[in-house]
Protein backbone atom coordinates (compact mmCIF):
# COMPACT_ATOMS: atom_id res chain seq x y z
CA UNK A 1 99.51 57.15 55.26
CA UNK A 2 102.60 57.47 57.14
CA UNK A 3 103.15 61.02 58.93
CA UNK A 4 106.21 62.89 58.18
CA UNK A 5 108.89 62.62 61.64
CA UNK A 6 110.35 66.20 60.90
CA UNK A 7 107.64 68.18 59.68
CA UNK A 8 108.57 71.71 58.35
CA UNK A 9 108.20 74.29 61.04
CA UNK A 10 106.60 77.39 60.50
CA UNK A 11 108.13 80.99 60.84
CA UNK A 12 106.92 84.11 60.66
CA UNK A 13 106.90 85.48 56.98
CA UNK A 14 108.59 88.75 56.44
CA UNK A 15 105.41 90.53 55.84
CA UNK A 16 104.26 89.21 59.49
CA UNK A 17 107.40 90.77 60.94
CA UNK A 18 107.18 94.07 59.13
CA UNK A 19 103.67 94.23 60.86
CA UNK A 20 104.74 93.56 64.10
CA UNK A 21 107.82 95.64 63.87
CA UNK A 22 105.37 98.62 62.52
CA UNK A 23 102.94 97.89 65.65
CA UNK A 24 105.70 98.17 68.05
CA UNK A 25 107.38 101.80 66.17
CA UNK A 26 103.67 102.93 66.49
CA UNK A 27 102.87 102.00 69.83
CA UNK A 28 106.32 103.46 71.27
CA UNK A 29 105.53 106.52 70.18
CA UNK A 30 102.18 106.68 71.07
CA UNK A 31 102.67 105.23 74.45
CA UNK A 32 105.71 108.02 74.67
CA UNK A 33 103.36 110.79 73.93
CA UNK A 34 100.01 109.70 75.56
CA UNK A 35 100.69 107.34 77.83
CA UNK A 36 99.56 103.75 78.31
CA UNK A 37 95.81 104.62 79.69
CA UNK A 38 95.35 107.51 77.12
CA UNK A 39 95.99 104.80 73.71
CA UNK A 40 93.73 102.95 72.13
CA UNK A 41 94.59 99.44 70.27
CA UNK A 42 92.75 101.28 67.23
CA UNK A 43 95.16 104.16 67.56
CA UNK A 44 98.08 102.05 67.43
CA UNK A 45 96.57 99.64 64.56
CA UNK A 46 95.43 103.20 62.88
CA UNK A 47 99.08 104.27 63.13
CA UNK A 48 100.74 101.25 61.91
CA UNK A 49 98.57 101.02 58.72
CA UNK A 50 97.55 97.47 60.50
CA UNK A 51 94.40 95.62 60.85
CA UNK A 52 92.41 96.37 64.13
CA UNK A 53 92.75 92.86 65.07
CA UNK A 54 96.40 92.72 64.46
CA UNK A 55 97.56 93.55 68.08
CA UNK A 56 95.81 90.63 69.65
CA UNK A 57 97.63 88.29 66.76
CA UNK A 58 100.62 89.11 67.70
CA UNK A 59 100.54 90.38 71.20
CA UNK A 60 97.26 89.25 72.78
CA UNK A 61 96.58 92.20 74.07
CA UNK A 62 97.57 96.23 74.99
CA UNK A 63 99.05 95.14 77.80
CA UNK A 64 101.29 91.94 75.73
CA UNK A 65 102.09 94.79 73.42
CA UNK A 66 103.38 97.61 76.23
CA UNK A 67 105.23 95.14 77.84
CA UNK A 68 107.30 94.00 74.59
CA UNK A 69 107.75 97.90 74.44
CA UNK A 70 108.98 98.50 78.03
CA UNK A 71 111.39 95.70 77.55
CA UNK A 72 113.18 97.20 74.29
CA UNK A 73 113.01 100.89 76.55
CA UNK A 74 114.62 98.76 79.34
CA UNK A 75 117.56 97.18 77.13
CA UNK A 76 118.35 100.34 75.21
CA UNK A 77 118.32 102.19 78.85
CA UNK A 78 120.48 99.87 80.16
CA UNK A 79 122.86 100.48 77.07
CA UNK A 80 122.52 104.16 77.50
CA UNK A 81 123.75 103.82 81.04
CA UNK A 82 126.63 101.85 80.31
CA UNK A 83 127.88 104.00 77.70
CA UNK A 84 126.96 107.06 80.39
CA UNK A 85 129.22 105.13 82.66
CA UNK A 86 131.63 104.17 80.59
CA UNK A 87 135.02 105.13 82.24
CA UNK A 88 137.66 108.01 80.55
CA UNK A 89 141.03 106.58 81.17
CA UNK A 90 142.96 108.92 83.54
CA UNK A 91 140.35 110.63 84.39
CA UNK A 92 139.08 112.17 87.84
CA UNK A 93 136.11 111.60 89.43
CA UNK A 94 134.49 114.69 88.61
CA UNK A 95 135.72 114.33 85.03
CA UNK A 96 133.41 111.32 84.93
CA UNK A 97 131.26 112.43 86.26
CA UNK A 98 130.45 115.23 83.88
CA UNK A 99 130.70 112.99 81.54
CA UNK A 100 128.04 110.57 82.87
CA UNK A 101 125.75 113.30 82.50
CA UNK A 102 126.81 114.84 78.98
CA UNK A 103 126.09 111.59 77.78
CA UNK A 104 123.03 110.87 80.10
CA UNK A 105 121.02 113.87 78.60
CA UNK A 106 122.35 113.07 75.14
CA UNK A 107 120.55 110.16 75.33
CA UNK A 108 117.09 111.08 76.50
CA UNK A 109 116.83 114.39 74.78
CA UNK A 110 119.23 113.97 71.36
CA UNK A 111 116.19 112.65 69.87
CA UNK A 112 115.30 108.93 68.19
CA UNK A 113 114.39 106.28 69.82
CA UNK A 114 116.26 107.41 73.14
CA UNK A 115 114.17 110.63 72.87
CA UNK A 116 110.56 107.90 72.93
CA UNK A 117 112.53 106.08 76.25
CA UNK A 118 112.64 109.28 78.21
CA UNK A 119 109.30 110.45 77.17
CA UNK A 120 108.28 106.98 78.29
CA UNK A 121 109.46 106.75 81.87
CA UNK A 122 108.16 109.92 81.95
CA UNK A 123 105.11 109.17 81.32
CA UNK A 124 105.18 106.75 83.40
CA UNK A 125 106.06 108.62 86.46
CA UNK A 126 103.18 111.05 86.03
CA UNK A 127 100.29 107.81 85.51
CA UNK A 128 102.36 104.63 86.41
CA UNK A 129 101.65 101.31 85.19
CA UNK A 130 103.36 97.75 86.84
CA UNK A 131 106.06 98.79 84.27
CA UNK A 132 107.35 101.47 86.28
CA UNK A 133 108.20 98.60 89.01
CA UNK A 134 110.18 96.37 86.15
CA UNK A 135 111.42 100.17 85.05
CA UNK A 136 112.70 100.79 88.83
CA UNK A 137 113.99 97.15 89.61
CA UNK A 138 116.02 96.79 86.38
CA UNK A 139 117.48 100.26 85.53
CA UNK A 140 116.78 102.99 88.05
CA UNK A 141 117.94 100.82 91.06
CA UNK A 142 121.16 99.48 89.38
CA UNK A 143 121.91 102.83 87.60
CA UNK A 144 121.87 104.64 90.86
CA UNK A 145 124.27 102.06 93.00
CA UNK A 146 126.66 102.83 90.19
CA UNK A 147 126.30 106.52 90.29
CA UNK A 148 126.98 106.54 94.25
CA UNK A 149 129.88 104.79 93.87
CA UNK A 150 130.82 107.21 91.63
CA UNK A 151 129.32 110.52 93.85
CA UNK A 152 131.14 108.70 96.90
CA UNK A 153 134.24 109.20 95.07
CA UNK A 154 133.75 112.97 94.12
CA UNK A 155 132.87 113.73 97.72
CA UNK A 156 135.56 111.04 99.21
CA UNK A 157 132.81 109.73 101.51
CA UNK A 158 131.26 105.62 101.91
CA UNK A 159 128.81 105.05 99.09
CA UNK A 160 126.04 104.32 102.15
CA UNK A 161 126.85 107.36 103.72
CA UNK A 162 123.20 109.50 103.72
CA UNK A 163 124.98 112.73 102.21
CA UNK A 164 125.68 109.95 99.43
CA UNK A 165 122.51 109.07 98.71
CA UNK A 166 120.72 111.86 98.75
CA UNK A 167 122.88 113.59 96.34
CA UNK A 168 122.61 110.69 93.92
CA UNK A 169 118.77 111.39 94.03
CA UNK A 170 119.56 115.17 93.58
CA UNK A 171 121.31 114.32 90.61
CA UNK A 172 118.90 111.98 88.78
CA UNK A 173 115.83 114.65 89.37
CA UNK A 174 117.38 117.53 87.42
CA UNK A 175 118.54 115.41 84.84
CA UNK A 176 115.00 113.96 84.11
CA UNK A 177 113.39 117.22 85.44
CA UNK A 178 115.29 118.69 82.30
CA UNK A 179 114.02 115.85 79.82
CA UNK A 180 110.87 116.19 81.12
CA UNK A 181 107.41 117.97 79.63
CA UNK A 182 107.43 120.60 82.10
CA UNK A 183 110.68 122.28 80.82
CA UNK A 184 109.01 122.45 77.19
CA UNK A 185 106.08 124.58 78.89
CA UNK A 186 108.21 126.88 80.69
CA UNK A 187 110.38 127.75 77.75
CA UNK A 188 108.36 127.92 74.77
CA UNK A 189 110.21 126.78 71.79
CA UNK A 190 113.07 125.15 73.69
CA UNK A 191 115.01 122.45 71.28
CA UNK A 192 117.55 120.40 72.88
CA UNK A 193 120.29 121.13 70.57
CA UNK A 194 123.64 119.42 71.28
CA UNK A 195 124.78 123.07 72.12
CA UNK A 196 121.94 123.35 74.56
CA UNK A 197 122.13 119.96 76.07
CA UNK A 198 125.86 120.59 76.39
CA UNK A 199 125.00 123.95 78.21
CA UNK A 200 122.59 122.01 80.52
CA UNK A 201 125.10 119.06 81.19
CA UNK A 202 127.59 121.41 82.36
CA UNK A 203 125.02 123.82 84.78
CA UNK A 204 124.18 120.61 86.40
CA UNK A 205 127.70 119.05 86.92
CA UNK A 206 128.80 122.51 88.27
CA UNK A 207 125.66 123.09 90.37
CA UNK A 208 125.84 119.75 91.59
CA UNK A 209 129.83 119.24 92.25
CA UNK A 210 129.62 122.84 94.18
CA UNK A 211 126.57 121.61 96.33
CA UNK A 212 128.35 118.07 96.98
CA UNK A 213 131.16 119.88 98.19
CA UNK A 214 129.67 121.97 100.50
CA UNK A 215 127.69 118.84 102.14
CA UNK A 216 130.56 116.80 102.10
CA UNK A 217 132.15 119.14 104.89
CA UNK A 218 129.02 118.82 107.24
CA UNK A 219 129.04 116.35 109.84
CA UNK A 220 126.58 113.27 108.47
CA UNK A 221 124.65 113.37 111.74
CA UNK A 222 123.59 117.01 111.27
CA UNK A 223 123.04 116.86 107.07
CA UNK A 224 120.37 114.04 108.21
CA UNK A 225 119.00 116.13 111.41
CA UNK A 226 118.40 119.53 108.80
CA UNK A 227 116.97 117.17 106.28
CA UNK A 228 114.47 115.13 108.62
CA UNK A 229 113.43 119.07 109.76
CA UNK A 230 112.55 119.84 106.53
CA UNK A 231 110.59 117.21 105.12
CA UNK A 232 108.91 116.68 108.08
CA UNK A 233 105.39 118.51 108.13
């Protein structure tokens, strides 16, 4: 019996990618809340409505299945920073740089899917995985090299120069420290309403423009001298 030359090839039914799409929503959320130690492939399969052996059919494992996760948190982070970066025509470089972080804490705390990224790195910080490398290498690192090229702007110094960098860093902590589970225990209640993530953007654009430009009219050599003093024990 002759064999067919083009035989049909098979794809996945729509039922098989509702399941997979519904294993990925669940873990996301788990993961975001939990963490990737604390979940179970039964919670996620519980979640989803799947069967318990669904995650291994489609992922092979946990791990398969976190990884397909941290690379949709990674692309939509990488969107989120563009659009954070995204230029205002005319504008100064403190203008955009308010705006970078308006839109920056938009992101991670207006909720959705942006909301479950934040939560995630966060999460991830506190009990890190290998993702928090891919995390670092693919969005932190690039993200920051853009933001001191915009902070060497504001404080009309070299993007290498060390009062550069370590504002950059001073930046990026309070605006995670803000997204993070810590601010939800200190303020009971707290919901990051646009009017309250507005009121945050602006504290730390003013508290951080006012701080770069005191810095920015020390000598480098003695910024660097105070800090090595301080951190050292």
């Amino acid at each position: 019996m002759a064999t067919d030359p083009n035989p049909p090839v098979s794809t996945p039914t729509l039922t098989d990618q509702e399941t997979r799409q519904r294993l990925l929503d669940a873990a996301t959320q788990l993961f975001a809340e939990r963490g990737f130690n604390q979940v179970t492939v039964r919670d996620i399969c519980a979640a989803a409505g799947a069967n318990l052996a669904a995650v291994n059919y489609y992922f092979r494992d946990k791990w398969g299945l976190y990884q397909q996760v941290l690379g949709i948190v990674i692309e939509e982070a990488k969107r989120n920073n563009e659009a954070a970066h995204a230029a205002l025509e005319g504008a100064t470089p403190e203008e955009r740089l308010r705006n970078y972080m308006r839109v920056f804490l938009s992101h991670i705390l207006g909720g959705g899917k942006e909301c479950w990224q934040g939560k995630l790195m966060g999460r991830e910080m506190v009990d890190p995985t290998p993702g928090l490398d891919l995390f670092i290498d693919q969005v932190i690192r690039p993200n920051s090299r853009r933001l001191g090229a915009l902070v060497s702007e504001v404080m009309a110094l070299p993007a290498d120069d060390y009062r550069v960098g370590m504002c950059v860093g001073s930046i990026q902590t309070q605006l995670v420290g803000f997204g993070g589970p810590v601010a939800k225990r200190l303020i009971p209640g707290l919901e990051f309403t646009p009017e309250v993530i507005e009121a945050l953007a602006r504290h730390v654009a003013e508290f951080s423009l006012a701080g770069m430009r005191s810095i920015a009219r020390r000598p480098e050599a003695e910024a660097k001298s105070e800090s090595k003093t301080e951190v050292t024990p």
